[in-house]
N, C-alpha and C. Protein backbone atom coordinates (compact mmCIF):
# COMPACT_ATOMS: atom_id res chain seq x y z
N UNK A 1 -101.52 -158.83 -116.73
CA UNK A 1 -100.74 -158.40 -117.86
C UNK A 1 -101.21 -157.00 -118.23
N UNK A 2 -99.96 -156.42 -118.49
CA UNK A 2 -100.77 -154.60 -119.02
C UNK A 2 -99.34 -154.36 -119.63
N UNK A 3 -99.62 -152.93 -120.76
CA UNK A 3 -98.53 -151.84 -121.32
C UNK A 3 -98.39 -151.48 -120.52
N UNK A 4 -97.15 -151.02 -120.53
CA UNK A 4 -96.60 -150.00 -119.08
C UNK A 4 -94.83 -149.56 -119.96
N UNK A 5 -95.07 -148.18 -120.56
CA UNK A 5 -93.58 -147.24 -121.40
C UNK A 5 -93.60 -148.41 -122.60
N UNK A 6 -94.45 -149.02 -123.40
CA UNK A 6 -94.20 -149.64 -124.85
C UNK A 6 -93.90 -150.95 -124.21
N UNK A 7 -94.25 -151.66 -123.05
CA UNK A 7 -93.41 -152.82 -123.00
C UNK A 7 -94.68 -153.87 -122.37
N UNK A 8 -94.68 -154.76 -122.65
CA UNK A 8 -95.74 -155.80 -121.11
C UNK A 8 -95.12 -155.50 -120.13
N UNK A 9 -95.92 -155.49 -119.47
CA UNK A 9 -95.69 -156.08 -117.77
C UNK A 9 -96.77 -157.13 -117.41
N UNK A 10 -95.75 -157.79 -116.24
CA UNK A 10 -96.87 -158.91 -115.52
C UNK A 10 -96.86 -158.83 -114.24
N UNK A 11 -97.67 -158.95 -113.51
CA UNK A 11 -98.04 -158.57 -111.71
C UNK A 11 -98.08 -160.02 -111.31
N UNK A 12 -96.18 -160.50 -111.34
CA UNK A 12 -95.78 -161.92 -110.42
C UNK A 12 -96.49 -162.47 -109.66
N UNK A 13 -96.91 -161.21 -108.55
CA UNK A 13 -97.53 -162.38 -107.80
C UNK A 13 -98.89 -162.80 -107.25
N UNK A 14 -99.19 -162.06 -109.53
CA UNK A 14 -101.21 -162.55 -109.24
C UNK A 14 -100.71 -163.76 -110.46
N UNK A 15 -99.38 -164.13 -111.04
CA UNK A 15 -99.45 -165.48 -111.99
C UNK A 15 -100.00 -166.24 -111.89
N UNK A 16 -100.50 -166.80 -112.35
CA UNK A 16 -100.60 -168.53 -111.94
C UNK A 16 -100.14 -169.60 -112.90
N UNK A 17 -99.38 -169.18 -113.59
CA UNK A 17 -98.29 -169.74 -115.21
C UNK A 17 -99.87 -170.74 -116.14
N UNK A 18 -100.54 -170.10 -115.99
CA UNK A 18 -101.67 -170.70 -116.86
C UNK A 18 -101.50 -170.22 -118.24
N UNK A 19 -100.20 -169.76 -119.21
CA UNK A 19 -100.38 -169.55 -120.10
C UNK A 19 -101.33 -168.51 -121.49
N UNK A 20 -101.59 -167.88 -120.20
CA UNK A 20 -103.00 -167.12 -121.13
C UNK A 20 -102.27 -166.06 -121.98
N UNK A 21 -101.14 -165.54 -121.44
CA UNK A 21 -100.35 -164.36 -122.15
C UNK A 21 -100.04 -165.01 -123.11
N UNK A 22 -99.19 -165.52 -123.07
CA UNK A 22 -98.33 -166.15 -124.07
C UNK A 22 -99.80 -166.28 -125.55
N UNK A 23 -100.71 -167.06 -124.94
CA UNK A 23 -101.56 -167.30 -125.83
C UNK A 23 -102.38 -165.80 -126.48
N UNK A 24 -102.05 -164.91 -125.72
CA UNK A 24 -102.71 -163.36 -126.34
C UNK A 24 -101.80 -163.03 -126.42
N UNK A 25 -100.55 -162.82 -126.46
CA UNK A 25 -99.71 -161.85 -126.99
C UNK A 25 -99.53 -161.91 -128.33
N UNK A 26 -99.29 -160.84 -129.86
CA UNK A 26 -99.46 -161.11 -130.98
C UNK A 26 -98.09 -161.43 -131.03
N UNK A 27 -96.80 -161.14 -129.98
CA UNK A 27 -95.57 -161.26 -131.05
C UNK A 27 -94.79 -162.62 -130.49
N UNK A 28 -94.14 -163.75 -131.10
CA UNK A 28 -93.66 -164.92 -130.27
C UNK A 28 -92.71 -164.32 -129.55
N UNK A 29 -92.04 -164.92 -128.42
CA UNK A 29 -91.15 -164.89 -127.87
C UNK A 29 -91.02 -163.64 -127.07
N UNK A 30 -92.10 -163.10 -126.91
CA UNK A 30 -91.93 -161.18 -125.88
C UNK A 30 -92.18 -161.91 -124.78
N UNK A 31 -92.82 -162.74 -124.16
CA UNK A 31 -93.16 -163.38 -122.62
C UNK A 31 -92.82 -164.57 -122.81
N UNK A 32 -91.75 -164.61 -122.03
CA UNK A 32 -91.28 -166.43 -121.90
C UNK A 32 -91.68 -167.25 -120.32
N UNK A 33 -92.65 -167.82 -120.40
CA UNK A 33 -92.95 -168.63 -118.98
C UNK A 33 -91.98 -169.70 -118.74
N UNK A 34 -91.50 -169.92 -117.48
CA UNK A 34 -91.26 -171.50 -116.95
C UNK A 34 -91.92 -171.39 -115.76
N UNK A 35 -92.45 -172.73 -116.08
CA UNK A 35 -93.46 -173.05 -114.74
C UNK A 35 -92.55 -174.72 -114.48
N UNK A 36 -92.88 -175.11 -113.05
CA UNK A 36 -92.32 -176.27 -112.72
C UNK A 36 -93.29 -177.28 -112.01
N UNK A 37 -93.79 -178.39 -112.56
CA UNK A 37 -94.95 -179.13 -111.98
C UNK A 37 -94.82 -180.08 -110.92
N UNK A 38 -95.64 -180.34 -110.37
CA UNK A 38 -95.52 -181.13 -108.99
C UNK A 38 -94.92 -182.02 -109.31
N UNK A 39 -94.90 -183.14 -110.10
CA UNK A 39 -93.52 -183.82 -110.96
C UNK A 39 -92.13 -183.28 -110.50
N UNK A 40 -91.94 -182.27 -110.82
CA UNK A 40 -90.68 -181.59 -111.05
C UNK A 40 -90.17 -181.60 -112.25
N UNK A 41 -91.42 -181.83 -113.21
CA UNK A 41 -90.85 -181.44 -114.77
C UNK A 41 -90.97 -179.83 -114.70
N UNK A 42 -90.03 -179.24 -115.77
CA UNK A 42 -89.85 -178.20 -116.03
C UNK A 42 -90.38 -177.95 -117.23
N UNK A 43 -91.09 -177.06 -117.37
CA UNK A 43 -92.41 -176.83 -118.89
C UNK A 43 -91.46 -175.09 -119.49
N UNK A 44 -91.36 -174.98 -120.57
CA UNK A 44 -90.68 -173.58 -121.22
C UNK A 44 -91.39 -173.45 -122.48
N UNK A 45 -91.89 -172.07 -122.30
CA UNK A 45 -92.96 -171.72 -123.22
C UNK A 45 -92.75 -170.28 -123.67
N UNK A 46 -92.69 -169.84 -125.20
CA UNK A 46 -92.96 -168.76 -125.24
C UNK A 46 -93.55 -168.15 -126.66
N UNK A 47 -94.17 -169.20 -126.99
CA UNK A 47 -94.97 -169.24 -128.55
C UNK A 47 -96.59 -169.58 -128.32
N UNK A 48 -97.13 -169.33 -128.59
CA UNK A 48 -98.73 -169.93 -128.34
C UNK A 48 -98.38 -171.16 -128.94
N UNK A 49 -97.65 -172.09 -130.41
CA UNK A 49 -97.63 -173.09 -130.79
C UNK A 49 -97.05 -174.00 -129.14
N UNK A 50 -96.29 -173.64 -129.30
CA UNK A 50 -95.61 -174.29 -127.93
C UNK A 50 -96.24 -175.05 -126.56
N UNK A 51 -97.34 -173.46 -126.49
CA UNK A 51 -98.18 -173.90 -125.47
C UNK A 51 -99.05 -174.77 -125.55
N UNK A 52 -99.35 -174.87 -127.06
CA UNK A 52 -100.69 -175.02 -127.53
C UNK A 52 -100.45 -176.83 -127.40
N UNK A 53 -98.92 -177.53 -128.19
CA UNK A 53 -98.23 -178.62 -128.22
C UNK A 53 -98.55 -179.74 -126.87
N UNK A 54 -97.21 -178.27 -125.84
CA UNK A 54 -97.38 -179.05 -124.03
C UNK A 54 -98.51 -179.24 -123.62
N UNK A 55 -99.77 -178.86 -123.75
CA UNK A 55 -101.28 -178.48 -123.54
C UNK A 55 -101.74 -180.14 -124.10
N UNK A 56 -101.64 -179.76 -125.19
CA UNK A 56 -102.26 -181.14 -126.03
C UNK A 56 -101.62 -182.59 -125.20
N UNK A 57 -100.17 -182.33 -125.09
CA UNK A 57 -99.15 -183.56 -124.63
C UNK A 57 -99.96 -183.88 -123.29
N UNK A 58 -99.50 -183.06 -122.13
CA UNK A 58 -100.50 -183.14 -120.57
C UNK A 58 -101.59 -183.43 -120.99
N UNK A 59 -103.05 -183.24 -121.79
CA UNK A 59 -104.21 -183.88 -121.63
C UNK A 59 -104.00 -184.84 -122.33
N UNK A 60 -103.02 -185.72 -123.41
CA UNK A 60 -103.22 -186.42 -123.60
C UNK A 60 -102.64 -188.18 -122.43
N UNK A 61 -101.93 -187.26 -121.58
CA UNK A 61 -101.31 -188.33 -120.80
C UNK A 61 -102.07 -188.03 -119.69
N UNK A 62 -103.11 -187.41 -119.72
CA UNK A 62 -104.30 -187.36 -118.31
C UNK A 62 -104.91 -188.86 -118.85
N UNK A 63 -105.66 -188.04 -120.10
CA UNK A 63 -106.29 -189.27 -120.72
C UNK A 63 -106.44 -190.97 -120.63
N UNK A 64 -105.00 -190.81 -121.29
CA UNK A 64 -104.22 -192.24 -121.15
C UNK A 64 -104.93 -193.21 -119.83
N UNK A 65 -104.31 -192.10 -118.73
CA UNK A 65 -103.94 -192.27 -117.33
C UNK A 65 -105.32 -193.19 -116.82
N UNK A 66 -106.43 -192.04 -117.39
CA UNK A 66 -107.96 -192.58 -116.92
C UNK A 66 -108.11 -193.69 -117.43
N UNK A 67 -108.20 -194.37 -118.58
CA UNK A 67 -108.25 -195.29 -119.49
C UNK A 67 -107.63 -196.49 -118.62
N UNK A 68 -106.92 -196.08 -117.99
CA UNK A 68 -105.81 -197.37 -117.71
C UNK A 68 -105.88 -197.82 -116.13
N UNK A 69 -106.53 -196.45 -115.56
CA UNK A 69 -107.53 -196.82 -114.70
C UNK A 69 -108.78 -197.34 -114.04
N UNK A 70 -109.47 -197.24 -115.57
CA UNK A 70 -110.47 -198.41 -115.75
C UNK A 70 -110.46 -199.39 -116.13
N UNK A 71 -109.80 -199.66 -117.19
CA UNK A 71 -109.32 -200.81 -117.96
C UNK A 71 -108.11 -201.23 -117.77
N UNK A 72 -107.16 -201.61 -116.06
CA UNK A 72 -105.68 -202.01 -115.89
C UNK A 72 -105.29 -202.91 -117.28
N UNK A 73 -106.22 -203.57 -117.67
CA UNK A 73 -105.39 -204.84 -118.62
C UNK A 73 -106.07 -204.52 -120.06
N UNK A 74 -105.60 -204.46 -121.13
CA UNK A 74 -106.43 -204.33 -122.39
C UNK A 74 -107.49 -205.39 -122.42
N UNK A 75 -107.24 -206.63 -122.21
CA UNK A 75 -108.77 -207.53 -122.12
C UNK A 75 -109.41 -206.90 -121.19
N UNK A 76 -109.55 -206.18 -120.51
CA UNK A 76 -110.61 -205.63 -119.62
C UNK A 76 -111.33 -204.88 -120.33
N UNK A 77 -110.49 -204.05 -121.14
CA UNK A 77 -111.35 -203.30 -122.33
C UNK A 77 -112.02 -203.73 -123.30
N UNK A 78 -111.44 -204.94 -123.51
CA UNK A 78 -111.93 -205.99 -125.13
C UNK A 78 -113.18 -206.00 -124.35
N UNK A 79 -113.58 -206.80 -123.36
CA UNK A 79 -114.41 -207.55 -122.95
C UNK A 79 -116.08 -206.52 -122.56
């Protein structure tokens, strides 16, 4: 990411849609990402709140994921 004539620029093809602009840029909506995940969900971002939201949502369904991998059945967990 750099100024370049009053404006951002971004060097495509060092991205890696990790969100970091979005999260440093001061003004909403000047860099809009879509990134597309091995899923084939489609993620659209261009607020740090936004990012900050989808961010929270994905680790919380990592989370989940582990949990339920140790514990398949809730009595597995009681116990």
């Amino acid at each position: 990411m750099f100024w370049r004539a009053g404006e951002v620029g971004i060097t495509r093809e060092l991205c890696v849609y990790c969100g970091a602009c979005v999260l440093s840029c001061i003004l909403d909506d000047c860099i809009k990402v879509v990134r597309k995940r091995l899923t084939g969900e489609v993620e659209r971002f261009s607020k740090p709140r936004e990012f900050l939201v989808l961010q929270h949502d994905v680790n919380g369904g990592k989370r989940c994921q582990r949990v339920r991998d140790v514990f398949p059945k809730a009595e597995d967990y009681l116990e």
